[in-house]
Every structure is written in structure tokens, then in C-alpha cells.
N, C-alpha and C. Protein backbone atom coordinates (compact mmCIF):
# COMPACT_ATOMS: atom_id res chain seq x y z
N UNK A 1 -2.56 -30.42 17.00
CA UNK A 1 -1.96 -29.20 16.45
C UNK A 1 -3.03 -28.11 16.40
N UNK A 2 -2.64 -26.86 17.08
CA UNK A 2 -3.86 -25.78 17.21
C UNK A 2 -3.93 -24.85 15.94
N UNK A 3 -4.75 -24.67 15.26
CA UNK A 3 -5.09 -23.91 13.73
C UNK A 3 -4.70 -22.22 14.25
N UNK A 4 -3.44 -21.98 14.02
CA UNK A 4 -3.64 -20.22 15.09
C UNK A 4 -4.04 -19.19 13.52
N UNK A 5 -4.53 -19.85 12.15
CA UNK A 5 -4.70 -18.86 11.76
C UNK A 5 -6.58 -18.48 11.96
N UNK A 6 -7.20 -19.54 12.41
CA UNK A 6 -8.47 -19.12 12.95
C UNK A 6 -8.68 -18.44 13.54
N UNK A 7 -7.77 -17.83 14.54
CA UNK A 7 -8.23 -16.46 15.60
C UNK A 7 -7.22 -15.37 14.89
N UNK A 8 -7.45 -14.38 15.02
CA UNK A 8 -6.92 -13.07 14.69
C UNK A 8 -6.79 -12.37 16.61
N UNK A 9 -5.08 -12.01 16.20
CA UNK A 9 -4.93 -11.57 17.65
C UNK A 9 -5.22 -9.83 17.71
N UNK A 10 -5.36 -9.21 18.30
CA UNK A 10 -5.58 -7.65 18.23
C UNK A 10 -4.40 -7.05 17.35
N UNK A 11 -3.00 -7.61 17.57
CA UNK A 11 -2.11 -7.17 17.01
C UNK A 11 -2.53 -7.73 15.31
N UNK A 12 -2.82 -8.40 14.60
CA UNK A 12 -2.82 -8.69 13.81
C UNK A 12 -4.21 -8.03 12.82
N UNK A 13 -5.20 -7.89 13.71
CA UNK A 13 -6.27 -7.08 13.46
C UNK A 13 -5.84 -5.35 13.21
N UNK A 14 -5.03 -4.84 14.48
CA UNK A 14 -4.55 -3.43 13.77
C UNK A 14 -3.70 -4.04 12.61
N UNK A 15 -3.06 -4.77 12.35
CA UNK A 15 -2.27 -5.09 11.15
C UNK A 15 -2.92 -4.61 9.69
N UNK A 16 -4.13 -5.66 10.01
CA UNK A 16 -5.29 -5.40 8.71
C UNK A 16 -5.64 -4.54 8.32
N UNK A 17 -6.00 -3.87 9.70
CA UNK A 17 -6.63 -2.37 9.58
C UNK A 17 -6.12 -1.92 9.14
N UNK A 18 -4.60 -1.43 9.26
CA UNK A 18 -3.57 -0.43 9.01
C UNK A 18 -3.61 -0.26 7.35
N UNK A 19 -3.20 -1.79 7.34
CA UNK A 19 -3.14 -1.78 6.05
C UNK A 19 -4.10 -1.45 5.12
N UNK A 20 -5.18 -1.70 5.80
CA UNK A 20 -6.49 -1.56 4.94
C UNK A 20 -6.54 0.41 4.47
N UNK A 21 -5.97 1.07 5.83
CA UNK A 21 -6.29 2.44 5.91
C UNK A 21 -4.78 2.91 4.57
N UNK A 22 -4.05 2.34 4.47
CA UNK A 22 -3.00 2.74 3.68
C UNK A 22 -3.26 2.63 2.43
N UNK A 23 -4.42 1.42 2.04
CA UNK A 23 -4.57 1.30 0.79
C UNK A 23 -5.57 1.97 -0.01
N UNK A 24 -6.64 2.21 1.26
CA UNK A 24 -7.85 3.54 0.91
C UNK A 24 -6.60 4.85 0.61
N UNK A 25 -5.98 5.43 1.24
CA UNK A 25 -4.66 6.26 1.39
C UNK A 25 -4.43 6.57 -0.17
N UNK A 26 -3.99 5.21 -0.78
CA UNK A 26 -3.48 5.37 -1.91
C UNK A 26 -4.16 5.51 -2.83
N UNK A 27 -5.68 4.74 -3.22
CA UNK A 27 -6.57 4.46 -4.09
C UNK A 27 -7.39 6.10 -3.99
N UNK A 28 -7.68 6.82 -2.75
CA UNK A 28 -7.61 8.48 -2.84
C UNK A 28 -6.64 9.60 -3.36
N UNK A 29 -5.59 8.94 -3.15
CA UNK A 29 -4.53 10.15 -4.02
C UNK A 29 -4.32 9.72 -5.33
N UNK A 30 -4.64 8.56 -5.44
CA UNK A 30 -4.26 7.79 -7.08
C UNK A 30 -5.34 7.64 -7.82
N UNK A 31 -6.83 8.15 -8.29
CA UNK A 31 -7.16 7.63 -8.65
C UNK A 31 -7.76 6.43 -9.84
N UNK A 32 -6.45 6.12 -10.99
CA UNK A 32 -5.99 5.24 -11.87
C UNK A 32 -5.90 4.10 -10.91
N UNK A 33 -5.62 3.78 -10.00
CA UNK A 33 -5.46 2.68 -9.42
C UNK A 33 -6.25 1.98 -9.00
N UNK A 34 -6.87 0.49 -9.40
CA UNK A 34 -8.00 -0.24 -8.90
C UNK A 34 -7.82 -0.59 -7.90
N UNK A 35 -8.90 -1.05 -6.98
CA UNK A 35 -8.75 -1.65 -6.06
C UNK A 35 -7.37 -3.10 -5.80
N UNK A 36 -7.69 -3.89 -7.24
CA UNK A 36 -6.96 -5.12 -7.35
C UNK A 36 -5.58 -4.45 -7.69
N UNK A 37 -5.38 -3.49 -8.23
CA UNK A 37 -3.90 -2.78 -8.65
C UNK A 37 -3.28 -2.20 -7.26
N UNK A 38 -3.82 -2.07 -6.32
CA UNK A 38 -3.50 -1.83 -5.14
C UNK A 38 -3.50 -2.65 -4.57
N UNK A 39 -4.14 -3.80 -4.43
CA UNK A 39 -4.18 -4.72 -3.09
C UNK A 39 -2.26 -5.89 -3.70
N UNK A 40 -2.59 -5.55 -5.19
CA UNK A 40 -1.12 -6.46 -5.84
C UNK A 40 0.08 -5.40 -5.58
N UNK A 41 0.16 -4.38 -4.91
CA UNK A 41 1.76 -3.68 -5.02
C UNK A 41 2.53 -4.47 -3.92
N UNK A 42 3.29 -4.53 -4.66
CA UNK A 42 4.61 -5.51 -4.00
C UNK A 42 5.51 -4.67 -2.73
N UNK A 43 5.48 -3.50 -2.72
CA UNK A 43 5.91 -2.75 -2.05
C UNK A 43 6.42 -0.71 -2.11
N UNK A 44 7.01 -0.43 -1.62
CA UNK A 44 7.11 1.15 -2.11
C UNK A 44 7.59 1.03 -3.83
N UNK A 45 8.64 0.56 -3.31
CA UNK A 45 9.59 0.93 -5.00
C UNK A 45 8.11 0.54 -6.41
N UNK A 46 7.53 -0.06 -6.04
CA UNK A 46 6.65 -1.00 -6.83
C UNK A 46 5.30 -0.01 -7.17
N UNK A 47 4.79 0.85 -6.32
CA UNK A 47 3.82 2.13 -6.02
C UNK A 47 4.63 3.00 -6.82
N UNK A 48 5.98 3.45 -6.17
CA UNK A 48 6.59 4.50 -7.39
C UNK A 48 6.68 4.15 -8.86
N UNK A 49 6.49 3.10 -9.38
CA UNK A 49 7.30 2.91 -10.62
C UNK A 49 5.44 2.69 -11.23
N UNK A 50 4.82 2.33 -10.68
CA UNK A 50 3.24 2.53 -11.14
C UNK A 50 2.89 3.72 -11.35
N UNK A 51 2.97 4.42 -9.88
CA UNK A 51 2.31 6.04 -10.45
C UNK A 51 3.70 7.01 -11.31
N UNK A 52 4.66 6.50 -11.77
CA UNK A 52 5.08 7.25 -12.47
C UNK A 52 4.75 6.52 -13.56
N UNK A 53 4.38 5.50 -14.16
CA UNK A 53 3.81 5.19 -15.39
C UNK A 53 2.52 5.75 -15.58
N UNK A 54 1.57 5.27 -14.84
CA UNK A 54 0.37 5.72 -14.83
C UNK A 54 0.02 7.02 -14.96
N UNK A 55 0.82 7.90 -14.35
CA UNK A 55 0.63 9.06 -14.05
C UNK A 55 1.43 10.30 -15.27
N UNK A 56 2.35 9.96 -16.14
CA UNK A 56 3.47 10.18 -16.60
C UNK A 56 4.05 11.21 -15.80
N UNK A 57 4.98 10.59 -14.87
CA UNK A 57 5.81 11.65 -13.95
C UNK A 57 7.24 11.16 -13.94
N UNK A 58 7.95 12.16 -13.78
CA UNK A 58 9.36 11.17 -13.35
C UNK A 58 9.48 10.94 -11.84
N UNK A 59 9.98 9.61 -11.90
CA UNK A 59 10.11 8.87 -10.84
C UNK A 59 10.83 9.13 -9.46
N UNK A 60 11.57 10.58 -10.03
CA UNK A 60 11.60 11.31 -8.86
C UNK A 60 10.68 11.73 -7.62
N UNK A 61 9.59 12.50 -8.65
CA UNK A 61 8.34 13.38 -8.37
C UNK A 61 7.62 12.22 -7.77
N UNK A 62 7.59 10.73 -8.26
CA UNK A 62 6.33 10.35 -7.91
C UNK A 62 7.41 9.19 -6.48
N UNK A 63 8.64 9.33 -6.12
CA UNK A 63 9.17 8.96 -5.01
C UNK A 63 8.78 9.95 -3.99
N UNK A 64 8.38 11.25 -3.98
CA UNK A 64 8.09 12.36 -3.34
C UNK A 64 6.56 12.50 -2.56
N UNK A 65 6.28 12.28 -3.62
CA UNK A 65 4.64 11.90 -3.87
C UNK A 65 4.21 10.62 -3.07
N UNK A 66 4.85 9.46 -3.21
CA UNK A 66 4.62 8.48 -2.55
C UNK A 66 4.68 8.34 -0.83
N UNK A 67 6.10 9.10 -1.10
CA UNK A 67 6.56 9.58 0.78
C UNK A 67 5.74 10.13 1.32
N UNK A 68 5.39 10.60 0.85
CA UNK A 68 4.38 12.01 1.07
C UNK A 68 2.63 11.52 1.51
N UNK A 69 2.52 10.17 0.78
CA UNK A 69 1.00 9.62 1.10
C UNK A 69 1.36 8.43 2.15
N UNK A 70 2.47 7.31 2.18
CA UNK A 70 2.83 6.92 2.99
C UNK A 70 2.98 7.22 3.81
N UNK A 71 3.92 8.23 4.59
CA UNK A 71 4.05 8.72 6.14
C UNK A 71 5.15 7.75 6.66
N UNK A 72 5.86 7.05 6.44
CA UNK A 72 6.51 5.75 6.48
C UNK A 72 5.98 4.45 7.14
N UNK A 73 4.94 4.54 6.36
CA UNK A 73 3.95 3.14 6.50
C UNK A 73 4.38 2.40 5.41
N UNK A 74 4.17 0.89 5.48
CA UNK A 74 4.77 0.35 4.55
C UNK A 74 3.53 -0.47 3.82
N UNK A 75 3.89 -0.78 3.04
CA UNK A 75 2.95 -1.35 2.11
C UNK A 75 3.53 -3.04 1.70
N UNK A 76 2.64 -3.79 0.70
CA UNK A 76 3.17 -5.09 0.22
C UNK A 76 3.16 -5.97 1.49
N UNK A 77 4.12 -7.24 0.93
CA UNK A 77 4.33 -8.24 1.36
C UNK A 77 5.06 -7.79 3.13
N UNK A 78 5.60 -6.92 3.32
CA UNK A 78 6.53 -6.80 4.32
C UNK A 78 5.32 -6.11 5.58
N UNK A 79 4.23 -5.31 5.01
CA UNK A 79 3.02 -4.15 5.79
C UNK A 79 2.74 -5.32 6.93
């Protein structure tokens, strides 16, 4: 049985990257957000409902806000 998580394919490497560049992304427009508070967001809805706590905004503003630093890149479990 071949171990395929030992090699990283190019596609999976921009994967990392991407993600990696989305989360610098966020941890620059947010800065309340730790590194570990970012690397744990579960996904968009999950970013909005943080920076509108964190931030005290309504969750409108900070759905706007979020779109707005995303670009429709995705974040979490699904990125």
C-alpha cells in the first residue's frame, strides 16, 4: 500500500499556499485574531460571526467586510 500523504502534489501545494495567503489575508485586516483563532475558523459563516463579536459590528457589516477580504476564496475545512 503506497503512503500518498508523503508526497505533496503541485496541486495540493498551491492548495497550502492559497490557503496559507488567505489566512495572512485575514490576520491583516483583523487584527484581534491570533494566528490559532484563524487557523480554527470553520468556514465563512464562522469568520463573520467572530469579527462581528470581536469587532462589535453587526453581522451584516462584517458579512460585507468578509466578502470583501475573501474575494470568493474559501476558507475552513472545505479551502
Amino acid at each position: 500500500m503506497e503512503n500518498s500523504t508523503a508526497t505533496k502534489t503541485p496541486e495540493t501545494q498551491d492548495n497550502a499556499e492559497n490557503k496559507q495567503v488567505v489566512l495572512n489575508d485575514i490576520r491583516a485586516k483583523w487584527d484581534k485574531f491570533s494566528e490559532q483563532d484563524v487557523s480554527a475558523l470553520k468556514g465563512k459563516d464562522d469568520l463573520v460571526s467572530q469579527v462581528s463579536a470581536k469587532y462589535d459590528i453587526k453581522p451584516d457589516q462584517a458579512q460585507r467586510d468578509v466578502d470583501a477580504v475573501l474575494k470568493g476564496r474559501k476558507i475552513g475545512a472545505g479551502a
